[in-house]
C-alpha atoms as a PDB file:
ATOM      1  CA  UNK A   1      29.243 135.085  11.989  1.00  0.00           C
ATOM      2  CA  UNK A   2      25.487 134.458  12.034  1.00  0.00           C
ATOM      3  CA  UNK A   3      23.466 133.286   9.572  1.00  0.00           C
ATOM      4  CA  UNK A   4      19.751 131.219   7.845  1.00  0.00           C
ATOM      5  CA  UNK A   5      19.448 127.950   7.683  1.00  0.00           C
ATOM      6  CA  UNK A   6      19.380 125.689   4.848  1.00  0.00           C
ATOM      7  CA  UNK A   7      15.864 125.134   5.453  1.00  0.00           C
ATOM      8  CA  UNK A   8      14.825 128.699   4.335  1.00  0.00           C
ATOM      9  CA  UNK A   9      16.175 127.884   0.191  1.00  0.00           C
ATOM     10  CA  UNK A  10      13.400 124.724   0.048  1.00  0.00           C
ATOM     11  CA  UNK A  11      10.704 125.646   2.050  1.00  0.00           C
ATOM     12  CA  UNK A  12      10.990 129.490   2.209  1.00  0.00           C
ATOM     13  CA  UNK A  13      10.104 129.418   6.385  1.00  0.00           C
ATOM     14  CA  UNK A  14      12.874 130.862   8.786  1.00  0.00           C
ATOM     15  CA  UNK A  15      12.868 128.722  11.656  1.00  0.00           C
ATOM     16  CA  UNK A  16      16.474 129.610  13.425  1.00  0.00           C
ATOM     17  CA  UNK A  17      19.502 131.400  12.891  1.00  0.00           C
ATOM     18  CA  UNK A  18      23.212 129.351  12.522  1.00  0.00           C
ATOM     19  CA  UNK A  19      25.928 131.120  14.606  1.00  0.00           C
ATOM     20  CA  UNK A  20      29.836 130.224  14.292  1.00  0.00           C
ATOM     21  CA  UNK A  21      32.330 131.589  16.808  1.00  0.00           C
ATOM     22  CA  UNK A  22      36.060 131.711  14.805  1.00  0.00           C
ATOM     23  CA  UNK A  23      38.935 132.898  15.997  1.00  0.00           C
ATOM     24  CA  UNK A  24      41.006 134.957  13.495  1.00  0.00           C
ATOM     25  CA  UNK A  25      44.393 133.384  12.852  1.00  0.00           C
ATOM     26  CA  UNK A  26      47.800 134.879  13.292  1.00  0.00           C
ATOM     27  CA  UNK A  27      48.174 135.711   9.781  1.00  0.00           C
ATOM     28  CA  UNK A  28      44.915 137.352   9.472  1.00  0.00           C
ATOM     29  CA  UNK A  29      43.776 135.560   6.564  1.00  0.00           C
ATOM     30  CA  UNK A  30      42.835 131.943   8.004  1.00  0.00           C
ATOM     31  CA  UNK A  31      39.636 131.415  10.285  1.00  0.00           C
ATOM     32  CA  UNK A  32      39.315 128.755  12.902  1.00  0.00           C
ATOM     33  CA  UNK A  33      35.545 127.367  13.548  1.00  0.00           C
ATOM     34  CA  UNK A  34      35.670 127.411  17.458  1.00  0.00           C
ATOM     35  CA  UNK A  35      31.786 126.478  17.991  1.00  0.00           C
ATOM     36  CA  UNK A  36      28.451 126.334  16.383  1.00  0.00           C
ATOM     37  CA  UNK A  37      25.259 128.077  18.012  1.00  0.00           C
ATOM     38  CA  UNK A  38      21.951 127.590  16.876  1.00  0.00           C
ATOM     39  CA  UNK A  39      19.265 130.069  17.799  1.00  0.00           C
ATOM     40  CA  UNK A  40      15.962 128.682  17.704  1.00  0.00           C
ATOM     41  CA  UNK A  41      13.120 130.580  16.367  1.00  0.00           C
ATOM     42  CA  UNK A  42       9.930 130.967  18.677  1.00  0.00           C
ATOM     43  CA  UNK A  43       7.476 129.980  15.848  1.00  0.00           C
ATOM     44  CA  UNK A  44       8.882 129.519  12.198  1.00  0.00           C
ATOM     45  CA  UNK A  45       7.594 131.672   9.638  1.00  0.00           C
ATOM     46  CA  UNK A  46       8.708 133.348   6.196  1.00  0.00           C
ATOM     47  CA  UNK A  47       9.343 136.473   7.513  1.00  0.00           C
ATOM     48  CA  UNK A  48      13.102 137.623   8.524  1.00  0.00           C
ATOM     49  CA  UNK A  49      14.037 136.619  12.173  1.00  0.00           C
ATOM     50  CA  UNK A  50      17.821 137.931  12.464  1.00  0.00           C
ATOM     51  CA  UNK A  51      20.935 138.634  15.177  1.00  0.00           C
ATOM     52  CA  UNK A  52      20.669 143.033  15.118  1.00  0.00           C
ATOM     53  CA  UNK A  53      23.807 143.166  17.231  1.00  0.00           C
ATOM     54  CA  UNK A  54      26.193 141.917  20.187  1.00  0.00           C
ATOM     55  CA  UNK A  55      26.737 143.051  23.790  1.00  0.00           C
ATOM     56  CA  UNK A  56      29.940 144.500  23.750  1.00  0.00           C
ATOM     57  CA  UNK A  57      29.849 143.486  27.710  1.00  0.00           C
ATOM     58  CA  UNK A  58      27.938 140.525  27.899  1.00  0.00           C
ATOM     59  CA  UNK A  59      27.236 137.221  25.750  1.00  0.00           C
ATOM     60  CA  UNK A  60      24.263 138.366  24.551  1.00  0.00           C
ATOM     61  CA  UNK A  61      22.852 138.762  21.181  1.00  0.00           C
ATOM     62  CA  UNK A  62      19.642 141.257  20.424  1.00  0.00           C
ATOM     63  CA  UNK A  63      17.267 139.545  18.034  1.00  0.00           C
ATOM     64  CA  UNK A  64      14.337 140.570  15.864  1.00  0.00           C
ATOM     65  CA  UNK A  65      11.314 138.617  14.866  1.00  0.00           C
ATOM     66  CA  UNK A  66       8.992 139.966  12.555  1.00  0.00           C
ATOM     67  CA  UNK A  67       5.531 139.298  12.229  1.00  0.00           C
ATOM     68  CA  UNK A  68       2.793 141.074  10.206  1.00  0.00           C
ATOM     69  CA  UNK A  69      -0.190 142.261  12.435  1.00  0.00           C
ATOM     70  CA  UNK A  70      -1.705 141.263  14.979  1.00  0.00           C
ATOM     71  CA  UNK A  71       0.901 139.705  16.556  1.00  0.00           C
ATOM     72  CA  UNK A  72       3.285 142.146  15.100  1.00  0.00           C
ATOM     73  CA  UNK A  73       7.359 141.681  15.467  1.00  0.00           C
ATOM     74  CA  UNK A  74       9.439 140.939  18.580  1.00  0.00           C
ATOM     75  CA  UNK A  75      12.755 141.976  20.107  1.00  0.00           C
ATOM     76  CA  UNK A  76      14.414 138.805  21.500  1.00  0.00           C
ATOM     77  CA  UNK A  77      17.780 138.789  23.926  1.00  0.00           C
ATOM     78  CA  UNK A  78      19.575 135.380  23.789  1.00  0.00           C
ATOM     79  CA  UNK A  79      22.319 134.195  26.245  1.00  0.00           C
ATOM     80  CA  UNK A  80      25.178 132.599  23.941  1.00  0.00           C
ATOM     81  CA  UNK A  81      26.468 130.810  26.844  1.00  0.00           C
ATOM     82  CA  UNK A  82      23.158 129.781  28.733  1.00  0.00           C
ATOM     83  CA  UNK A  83      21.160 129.525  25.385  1.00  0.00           C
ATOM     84  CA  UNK A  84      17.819 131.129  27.360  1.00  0.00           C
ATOM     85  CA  UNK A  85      16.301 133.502  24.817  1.00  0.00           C
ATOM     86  CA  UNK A  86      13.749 135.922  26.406  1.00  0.00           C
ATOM     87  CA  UNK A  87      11.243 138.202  24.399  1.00  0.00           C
ATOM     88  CA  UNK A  88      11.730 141.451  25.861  1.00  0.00           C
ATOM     89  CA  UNK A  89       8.868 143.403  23.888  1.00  0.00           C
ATOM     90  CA  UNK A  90       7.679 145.044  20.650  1.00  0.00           C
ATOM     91  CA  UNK A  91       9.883 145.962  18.267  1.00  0.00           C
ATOM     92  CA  UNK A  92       9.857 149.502  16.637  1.00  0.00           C
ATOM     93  CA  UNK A  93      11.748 150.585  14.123  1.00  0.00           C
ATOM     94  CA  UNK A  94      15.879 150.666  16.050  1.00  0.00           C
ATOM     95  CA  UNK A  95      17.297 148.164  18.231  1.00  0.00           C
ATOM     96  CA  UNK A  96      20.923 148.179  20.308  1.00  0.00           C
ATOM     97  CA  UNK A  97      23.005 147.932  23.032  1.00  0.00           C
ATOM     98  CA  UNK A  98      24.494 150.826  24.526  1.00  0.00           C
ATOM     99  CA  UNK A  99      27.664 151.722  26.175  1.00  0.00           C
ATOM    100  CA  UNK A 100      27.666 151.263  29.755  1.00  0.00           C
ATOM    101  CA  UNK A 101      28.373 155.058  30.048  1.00  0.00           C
ATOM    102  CA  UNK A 102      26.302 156.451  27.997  1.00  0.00           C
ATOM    103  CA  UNK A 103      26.760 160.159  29.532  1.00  0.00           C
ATOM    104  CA  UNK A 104      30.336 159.427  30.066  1.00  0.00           C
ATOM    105  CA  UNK A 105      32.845 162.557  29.336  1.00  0.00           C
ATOM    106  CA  UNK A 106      34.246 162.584  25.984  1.00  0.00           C
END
């Protein structure tokens, strides 16, 4: 589950995103926090900077800054388990991961 920080509610500036790994429990109705990640944001700002989805086959997360002109907004990739984010270019308007097999029979 990913979400803003408390900071955003007082000072209206995004500056990371919280992250909490659970593990559903055998009754399906109880969660168990397993570990916190914190995603720092490259610059703070007001504007949303959010998790767009998961790598189904890695431990990455795909990230979006966004920044009014002339900078304008950012895809990000961040490692969950090495915690090295890298910018990986402009963003336009969809961003995802694919399946490995993308031309795979059906």
């Amino acid at each position: 589950m990913f979400g803003y920080d408390g900071y955003y509610a007082k000072h209206k500036v995004n500056k990371e995103i919280i992250g909490h790994i659970v593990l559903i429990g055998s009754t399906g109705y109880e969660l168990f926090d397993q570990f916190r990640i914190i995603i720092k944001r490259p610059a703070a700002g007001p504007s949303p900077f959010s998790v767009v989805d998961l790598d189904p086959w890695s431990d990455n997360v795909l990230l979006v800054d966004i920044r009014d002109s002339p900078h304008g907004s950012r895809w990000l990739v961040y490692d969950m388990v090495s915690h090295i984010q890298r910018d990986i270019g402009y963003a336009r308007t969809y961003g995802f991961f694919l399946a490995r097999d993308v031309f795979g029979a059906r």
